[in-house]
Protein backbone atom coordinates (compact mmCIF):
# COMPACT_ATOMS: atom_id res chain seq x y z
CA UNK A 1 10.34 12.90 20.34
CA UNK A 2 11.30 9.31 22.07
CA UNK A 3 13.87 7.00 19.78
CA UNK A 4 13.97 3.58 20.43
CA UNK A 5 15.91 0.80 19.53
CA UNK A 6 14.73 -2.71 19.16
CA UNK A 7 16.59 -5.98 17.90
CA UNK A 8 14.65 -8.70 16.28
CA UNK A 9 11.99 -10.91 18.06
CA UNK A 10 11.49 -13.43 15.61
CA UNK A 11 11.71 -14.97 12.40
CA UNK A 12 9.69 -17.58 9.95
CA UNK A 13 11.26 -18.34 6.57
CA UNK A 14 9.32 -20.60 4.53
CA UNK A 15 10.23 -21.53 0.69
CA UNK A 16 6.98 -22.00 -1.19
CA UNK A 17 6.79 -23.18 -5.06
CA UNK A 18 4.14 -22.33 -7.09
CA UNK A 19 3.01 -25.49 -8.65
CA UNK A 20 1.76 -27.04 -12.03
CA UNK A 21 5.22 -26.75 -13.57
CA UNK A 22 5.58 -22.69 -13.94
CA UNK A 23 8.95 -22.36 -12.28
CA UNK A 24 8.05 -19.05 -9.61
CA UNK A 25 9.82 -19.68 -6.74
CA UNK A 26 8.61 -17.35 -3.52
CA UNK A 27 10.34 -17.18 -0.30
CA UNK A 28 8.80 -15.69 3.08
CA UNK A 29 10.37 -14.16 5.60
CA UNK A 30 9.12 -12.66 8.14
CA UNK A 31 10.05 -10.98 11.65
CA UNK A 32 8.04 -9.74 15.15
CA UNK A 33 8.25 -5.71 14.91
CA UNK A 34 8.69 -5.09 18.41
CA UNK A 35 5.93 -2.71 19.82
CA UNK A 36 3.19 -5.22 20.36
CA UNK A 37 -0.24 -4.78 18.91
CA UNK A 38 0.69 -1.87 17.15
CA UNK A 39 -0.60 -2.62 13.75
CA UNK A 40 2.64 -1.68 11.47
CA UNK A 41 1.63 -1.42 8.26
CA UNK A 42 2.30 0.41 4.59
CA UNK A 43 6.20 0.47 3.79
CA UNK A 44 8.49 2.24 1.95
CA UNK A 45 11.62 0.91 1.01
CA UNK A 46 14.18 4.05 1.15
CA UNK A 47 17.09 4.04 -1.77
CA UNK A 48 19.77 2.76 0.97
CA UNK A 49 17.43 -0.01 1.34
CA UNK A 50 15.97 0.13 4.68
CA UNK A 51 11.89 -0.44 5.09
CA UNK A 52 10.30 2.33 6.75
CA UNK A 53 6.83 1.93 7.90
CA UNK A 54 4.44 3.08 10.66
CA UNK A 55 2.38 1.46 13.48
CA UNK A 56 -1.33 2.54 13.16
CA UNK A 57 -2.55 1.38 16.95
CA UNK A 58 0.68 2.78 18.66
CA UNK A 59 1.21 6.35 16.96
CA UNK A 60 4.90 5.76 15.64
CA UNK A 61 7.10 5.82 12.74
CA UNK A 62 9.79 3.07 12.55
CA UNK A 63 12.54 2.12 10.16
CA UNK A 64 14.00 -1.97 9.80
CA UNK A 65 17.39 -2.65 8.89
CA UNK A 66 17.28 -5.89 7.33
CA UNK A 67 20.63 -7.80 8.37
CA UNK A 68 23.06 -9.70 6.43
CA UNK A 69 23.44 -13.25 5.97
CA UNK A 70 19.88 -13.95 4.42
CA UNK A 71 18.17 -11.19 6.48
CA UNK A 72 17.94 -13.72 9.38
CA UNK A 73 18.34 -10.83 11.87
CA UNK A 74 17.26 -7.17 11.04
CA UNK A 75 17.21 -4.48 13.48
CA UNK A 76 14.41 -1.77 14.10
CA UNK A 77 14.03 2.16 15.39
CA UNK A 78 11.31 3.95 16.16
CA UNK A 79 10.34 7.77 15.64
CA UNK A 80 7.34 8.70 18.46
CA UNK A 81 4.39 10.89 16.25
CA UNK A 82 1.98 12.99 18.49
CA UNK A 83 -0.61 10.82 20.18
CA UNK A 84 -3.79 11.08 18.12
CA UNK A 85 -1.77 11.04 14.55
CA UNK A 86 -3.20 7.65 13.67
CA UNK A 87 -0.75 6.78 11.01
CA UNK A 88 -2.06 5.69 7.70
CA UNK A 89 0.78 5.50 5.40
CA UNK A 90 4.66 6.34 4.69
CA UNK A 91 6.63 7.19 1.53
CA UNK A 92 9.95 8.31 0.92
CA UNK A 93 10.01 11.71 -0.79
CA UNK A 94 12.37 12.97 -3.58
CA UNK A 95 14.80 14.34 -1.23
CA UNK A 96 14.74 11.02 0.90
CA UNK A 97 12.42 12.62 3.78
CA UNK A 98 9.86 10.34 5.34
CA UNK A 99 6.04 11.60 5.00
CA UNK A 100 3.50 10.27 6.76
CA UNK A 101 -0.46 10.37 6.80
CA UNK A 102 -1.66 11.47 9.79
CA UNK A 103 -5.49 9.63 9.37
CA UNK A 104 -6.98 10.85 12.83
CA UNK A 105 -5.16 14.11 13.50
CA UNK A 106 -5.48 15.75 9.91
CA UNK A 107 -2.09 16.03 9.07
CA UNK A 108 0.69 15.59 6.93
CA UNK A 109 3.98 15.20 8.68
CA UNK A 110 7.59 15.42 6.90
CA UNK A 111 10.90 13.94 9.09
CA UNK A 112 13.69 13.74 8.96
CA UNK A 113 15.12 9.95 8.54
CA UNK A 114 18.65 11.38 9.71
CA UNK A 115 17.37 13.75 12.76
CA UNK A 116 13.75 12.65 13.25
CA UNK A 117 12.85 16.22 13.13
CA UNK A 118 9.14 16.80 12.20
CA UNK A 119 7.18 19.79 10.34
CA UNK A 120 3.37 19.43 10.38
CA UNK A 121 1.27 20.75 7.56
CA UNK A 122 -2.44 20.71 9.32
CA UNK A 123 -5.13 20.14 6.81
CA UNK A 124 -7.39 22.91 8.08
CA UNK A 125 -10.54 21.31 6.80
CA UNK A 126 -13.16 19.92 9.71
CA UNK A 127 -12.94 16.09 8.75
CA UNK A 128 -10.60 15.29 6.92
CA UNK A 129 -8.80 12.14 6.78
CA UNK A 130 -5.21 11.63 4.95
CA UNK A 131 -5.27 8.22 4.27
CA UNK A 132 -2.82 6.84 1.16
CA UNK A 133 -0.41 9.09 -0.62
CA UNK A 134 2.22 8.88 -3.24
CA UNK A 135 4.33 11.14 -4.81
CA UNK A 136 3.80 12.47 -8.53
CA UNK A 137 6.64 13.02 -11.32
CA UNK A 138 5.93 16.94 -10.42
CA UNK A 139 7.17 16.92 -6.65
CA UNK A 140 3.57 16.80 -5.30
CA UNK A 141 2.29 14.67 -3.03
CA UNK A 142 -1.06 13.25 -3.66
CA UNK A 143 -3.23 11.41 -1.63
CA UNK A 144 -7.07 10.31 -0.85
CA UNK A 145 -9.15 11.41 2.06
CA UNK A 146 -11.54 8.56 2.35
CA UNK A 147 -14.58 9.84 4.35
CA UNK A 148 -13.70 13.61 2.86
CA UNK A 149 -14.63 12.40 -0.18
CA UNK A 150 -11.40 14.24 -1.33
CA UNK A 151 -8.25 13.86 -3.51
CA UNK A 152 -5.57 15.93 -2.14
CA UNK A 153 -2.54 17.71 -3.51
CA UNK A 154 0.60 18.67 -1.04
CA UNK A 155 3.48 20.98 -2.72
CA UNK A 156 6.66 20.64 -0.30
CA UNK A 157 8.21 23.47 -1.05
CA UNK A 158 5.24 25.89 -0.36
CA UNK A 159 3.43 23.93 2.26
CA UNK A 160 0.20 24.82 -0.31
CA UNK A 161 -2.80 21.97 0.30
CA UNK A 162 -5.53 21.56 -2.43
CA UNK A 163 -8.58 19.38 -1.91
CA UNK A 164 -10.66 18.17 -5.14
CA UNK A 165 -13.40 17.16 -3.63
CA UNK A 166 -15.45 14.01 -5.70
CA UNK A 167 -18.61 14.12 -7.60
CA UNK A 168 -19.84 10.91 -6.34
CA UNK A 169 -21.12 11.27 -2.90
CA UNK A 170 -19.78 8.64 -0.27
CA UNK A 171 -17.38 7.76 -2.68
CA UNK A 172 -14.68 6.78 -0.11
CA UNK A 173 -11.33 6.87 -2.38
CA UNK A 174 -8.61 4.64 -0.93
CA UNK A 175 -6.01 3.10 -2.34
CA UNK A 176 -4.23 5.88 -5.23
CA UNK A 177 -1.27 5.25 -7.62
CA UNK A 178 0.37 7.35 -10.60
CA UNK A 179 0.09 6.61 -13.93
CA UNK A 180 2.98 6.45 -16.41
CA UNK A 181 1.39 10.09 -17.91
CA UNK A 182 1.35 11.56 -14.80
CA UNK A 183 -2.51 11.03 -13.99
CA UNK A 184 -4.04 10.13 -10.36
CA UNK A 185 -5.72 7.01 -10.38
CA UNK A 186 -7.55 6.28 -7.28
CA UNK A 187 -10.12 3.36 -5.75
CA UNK A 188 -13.54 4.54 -4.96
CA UNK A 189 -14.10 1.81 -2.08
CA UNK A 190 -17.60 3.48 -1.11
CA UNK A 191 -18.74 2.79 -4.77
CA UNK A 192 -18.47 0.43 -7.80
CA UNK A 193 -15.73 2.53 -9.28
CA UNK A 194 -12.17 3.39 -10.00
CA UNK A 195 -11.42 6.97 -10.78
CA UNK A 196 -8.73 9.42 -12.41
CA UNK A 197 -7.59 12.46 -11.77
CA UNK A 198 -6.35 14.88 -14.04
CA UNK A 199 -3.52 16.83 -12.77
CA UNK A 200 -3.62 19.96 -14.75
CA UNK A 201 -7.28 20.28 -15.19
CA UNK A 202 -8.34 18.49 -11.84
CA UNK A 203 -11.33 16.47 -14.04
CA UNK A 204 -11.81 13.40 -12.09
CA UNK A 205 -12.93 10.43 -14.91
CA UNK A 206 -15.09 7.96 -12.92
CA UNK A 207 -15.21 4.00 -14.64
CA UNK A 208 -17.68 1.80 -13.36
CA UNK A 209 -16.78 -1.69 -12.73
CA UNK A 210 -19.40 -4.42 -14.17
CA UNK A 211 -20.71 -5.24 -11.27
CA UNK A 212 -23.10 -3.28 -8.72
CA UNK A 213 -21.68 -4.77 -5.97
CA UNK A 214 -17.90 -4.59 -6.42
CA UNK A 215 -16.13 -2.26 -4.03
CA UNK A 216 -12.51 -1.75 -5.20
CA UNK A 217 -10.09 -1.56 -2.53
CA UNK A 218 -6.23 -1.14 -4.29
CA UNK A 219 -4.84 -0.58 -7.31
CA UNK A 220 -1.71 -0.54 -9.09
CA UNK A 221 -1.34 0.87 -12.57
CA UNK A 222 1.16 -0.92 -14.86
CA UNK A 223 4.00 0.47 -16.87
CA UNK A 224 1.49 -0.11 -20.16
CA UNK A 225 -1.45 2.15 -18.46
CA UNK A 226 -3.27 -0.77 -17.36
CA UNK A 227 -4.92 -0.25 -14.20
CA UNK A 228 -5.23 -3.32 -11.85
CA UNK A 229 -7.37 -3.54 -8.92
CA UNK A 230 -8.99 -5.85 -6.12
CA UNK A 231 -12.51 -5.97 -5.42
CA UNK A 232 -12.62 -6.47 -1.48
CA UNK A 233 -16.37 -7.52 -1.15
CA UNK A 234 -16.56 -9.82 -4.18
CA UNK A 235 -13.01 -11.60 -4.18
CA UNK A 236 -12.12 -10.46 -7.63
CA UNK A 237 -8.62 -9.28 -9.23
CA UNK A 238 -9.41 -7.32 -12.30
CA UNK A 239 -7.70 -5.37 -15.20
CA UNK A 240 -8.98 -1.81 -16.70
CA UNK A 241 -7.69 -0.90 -19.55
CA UNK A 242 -8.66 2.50 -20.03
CA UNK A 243 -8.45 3.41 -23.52
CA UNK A 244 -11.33 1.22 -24.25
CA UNK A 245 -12.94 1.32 -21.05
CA UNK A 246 -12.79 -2.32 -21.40
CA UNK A 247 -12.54 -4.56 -18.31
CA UNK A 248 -11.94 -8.27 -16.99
CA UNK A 249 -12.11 -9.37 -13.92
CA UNK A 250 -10.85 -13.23 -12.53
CA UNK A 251 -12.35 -14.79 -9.39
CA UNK A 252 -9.59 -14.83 -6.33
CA UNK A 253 -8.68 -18.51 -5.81
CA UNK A 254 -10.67 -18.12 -2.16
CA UNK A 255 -13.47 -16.81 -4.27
CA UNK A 256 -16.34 -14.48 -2.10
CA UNK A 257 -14.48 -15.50 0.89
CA UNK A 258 -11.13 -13.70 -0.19
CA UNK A 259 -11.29 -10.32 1.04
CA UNK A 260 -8.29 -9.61 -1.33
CA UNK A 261 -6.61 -6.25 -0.31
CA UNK A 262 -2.83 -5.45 0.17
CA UNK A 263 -1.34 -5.95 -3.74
CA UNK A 264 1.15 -5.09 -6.22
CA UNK A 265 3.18 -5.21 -9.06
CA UNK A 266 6.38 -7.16 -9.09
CA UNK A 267 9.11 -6.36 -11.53
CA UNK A 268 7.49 -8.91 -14.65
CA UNK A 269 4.52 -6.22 -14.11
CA UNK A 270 2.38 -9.50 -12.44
CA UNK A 271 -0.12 -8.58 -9.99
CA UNK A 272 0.20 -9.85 -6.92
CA UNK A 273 -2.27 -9.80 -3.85
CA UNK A 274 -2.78 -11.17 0.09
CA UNK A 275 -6.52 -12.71 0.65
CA UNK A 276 -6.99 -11.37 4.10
CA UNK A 277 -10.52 -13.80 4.56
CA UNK A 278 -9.02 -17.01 4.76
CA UNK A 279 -7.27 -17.98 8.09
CA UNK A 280 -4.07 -17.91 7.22
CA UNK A 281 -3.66 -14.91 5.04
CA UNK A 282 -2.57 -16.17 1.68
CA UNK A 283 -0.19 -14.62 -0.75
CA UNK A 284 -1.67 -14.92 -4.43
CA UNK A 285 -0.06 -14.31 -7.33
CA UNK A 286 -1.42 -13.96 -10.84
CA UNK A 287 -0.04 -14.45 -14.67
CA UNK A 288 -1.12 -11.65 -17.36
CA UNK A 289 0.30 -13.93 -20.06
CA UNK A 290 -2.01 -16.83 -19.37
CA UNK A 291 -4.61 -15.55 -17.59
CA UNK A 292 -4.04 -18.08 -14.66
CA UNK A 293 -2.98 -17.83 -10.63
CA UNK A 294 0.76 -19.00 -10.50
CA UNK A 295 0.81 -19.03 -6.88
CA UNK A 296 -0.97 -19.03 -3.49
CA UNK A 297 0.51 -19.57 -0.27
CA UNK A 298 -0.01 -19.24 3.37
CA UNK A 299 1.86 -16.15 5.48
CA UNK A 300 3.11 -18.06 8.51
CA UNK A 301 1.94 -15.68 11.34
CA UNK A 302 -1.70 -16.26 9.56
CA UNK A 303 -1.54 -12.56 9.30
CA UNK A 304 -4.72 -11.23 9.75
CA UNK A 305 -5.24 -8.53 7.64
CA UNK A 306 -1.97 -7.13 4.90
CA UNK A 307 -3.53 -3.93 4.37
CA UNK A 308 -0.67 -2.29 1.79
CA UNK A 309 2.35 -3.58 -0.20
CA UNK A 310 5.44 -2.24 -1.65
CA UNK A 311 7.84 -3.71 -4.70
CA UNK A 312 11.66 -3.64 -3.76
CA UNK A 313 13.17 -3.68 -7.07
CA UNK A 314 16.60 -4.30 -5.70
CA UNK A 315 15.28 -7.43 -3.46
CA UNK A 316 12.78 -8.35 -6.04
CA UNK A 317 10.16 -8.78 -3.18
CA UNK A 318 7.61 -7.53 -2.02
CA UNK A 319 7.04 -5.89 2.10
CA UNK A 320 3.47 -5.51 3.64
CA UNK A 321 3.17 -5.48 7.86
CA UNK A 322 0.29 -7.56 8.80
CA UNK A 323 -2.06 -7.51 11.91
CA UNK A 324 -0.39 -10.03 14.03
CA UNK A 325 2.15 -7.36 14.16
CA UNK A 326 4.56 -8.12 11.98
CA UNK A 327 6.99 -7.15 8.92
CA UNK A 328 6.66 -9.59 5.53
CA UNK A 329 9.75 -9.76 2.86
CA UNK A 330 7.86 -12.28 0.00
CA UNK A 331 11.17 -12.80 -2.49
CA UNK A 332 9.71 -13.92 -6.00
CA UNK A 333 12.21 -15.53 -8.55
């Protein structure tokens, strides 16, 4: 294992108001991660507040130390992973270890955050893909295997690894979250659908979205069990609410041309999502209440694709690495 230790590159801060009177106030900053072209992407914000997060194109795991004094300066290290891991995604686990999706070497991998010391649990199926994960209110780590066509289950302790596979061929599930009962909920990205797992019976619940063409990228569920989602083909946030199987679904301001992806839920439970089509990026954000946008701005880089956010409740902001290779702090007051 290779530790490195980088210092900032750069930094863009820009102040954006939301207009028409609504009083959100959002604040970008947003710094050069130092490995270039390496594609960081999908952080975790650890409980002593630094951002861990990997870099897809360049096989690593690296932590940020935002600085004082406005985070003008932050400071980053980086964890080498086995060439070939192809890192998808990073969360923090109970006991504060980092795990991370290894997409192209069908792995999970736990470290260490203090040693960088790594065990490998090999997913001993031909194929398969770990691609988002989260961990449940039971210890286990769940997670999707997108061209498995699989929903898997990780218990640290053991080491044990369950794959339910889907009933919906080509399904492709993506983006996953946990409900406020415990349940999976899950994207089906190769399909019109979003889908929910339960965890003591493994049924998955498939709910299919009005329209034929929508292909549902991320979702967040909300505190009330209302499941929120982007439609990456048709430039749509909507709103499941699952009880009544009821949807509604609101065009993203760059309409067909969105590509909305990366998005979350900020502490107000308003969904908030990057449109990765338009040139800059744009950060969008979106009022329950009244059913309107209450923000959209530009990501100064231009960004080129946010492909996973994170809510820091003890920033109130948001983090998300983009494609121009870099880390994004969007502060929302």
């Amino acid at each position: 294992m290779r530790v490195l230790t980088a210092i900032l590159l750069g930094l863009i801060t820009a102040p954006l108001w939301a207009g028409d009177g609504r009083g959100v106030e959002v604040t970008i900053h947003e710094w050069n991660v130092p490995w270039p072209h390496s594609r960081p992407r999908d952080p975790a914000v650890a409980a002593d507040g630094r951002v861990w997060f990997v870099g897809q194109g360049d096989d690593y795991l690296a932590v940020m130390m935002p600085g004082e004094g406005g985070d003008r300066e932050a400071r980053f290290r980086r964890h080498d992973l086995p060439e070939g891991t192809g890192p998808h995604n990073v969360v923090v686990g109970p006991e504060g270890d980092l795990w991370v999706a290894g997409n192209r070497n069908q792995r999970l991998i736990r470290v260490s955050p203090a040693s960088g010391d790594m065990t490998h649990h090999a997913i001993e199926r031909e194929g398969a893909d770990p691609h988002t994960q989260q961990f449940g209110s039971d210890g286990d780590l769940w997670f999707t295997l997108q061209h498995y066509n699989a929903i898997g289950r990780l218990a640290p302790d053991s080491g044990d690894i369950r794959l339910i596979r889907l009933p919906t061929d080509n399904a492709r599930p993506y983006g996953l979250d946990i409900g406020p009962a415990g349940d999976i909920w899950f994207t089906e990205f190769g399909s019109n659908k979003l889908a929910r797992l339960d965890r003591e019976t493994r049924e998955v619940t498939e709910y299919i979205l009005p329209r034929e063409e929508a292909r549902p990228r991320r979702l967040e569920v909300a505190a009330d069990g209302r499941v929120w989602y982007v439609d990456y083909t048709g430039g749509y946030l909507g709103r499941l609410e699952p009880d009544e199987v009821a949807f509604e679904e609101w065009p993203a301001p760059a309409g067909e041309d969105a590509l909305p992806y990366a998005m979350g839920l900020d502490g107000q439970g308003r969904p908030w999502f990057v449109q990765t089509g338009p040139d800059s990026n744009t950060l969008v954000g979106f009022d329950p209440g009244t059913g309107e946008y209450i923000a959209t701005m530009a990501i100064p880089s231009g960004g080129g694709a946010a492909r996973n956010m994170v809510w820091d409740p003890a920033r109130a902001s948001f983090w998300f690495g983009t494609d121009a290779n870099t880390m994004v702090r969007a502060h929302i007051e």
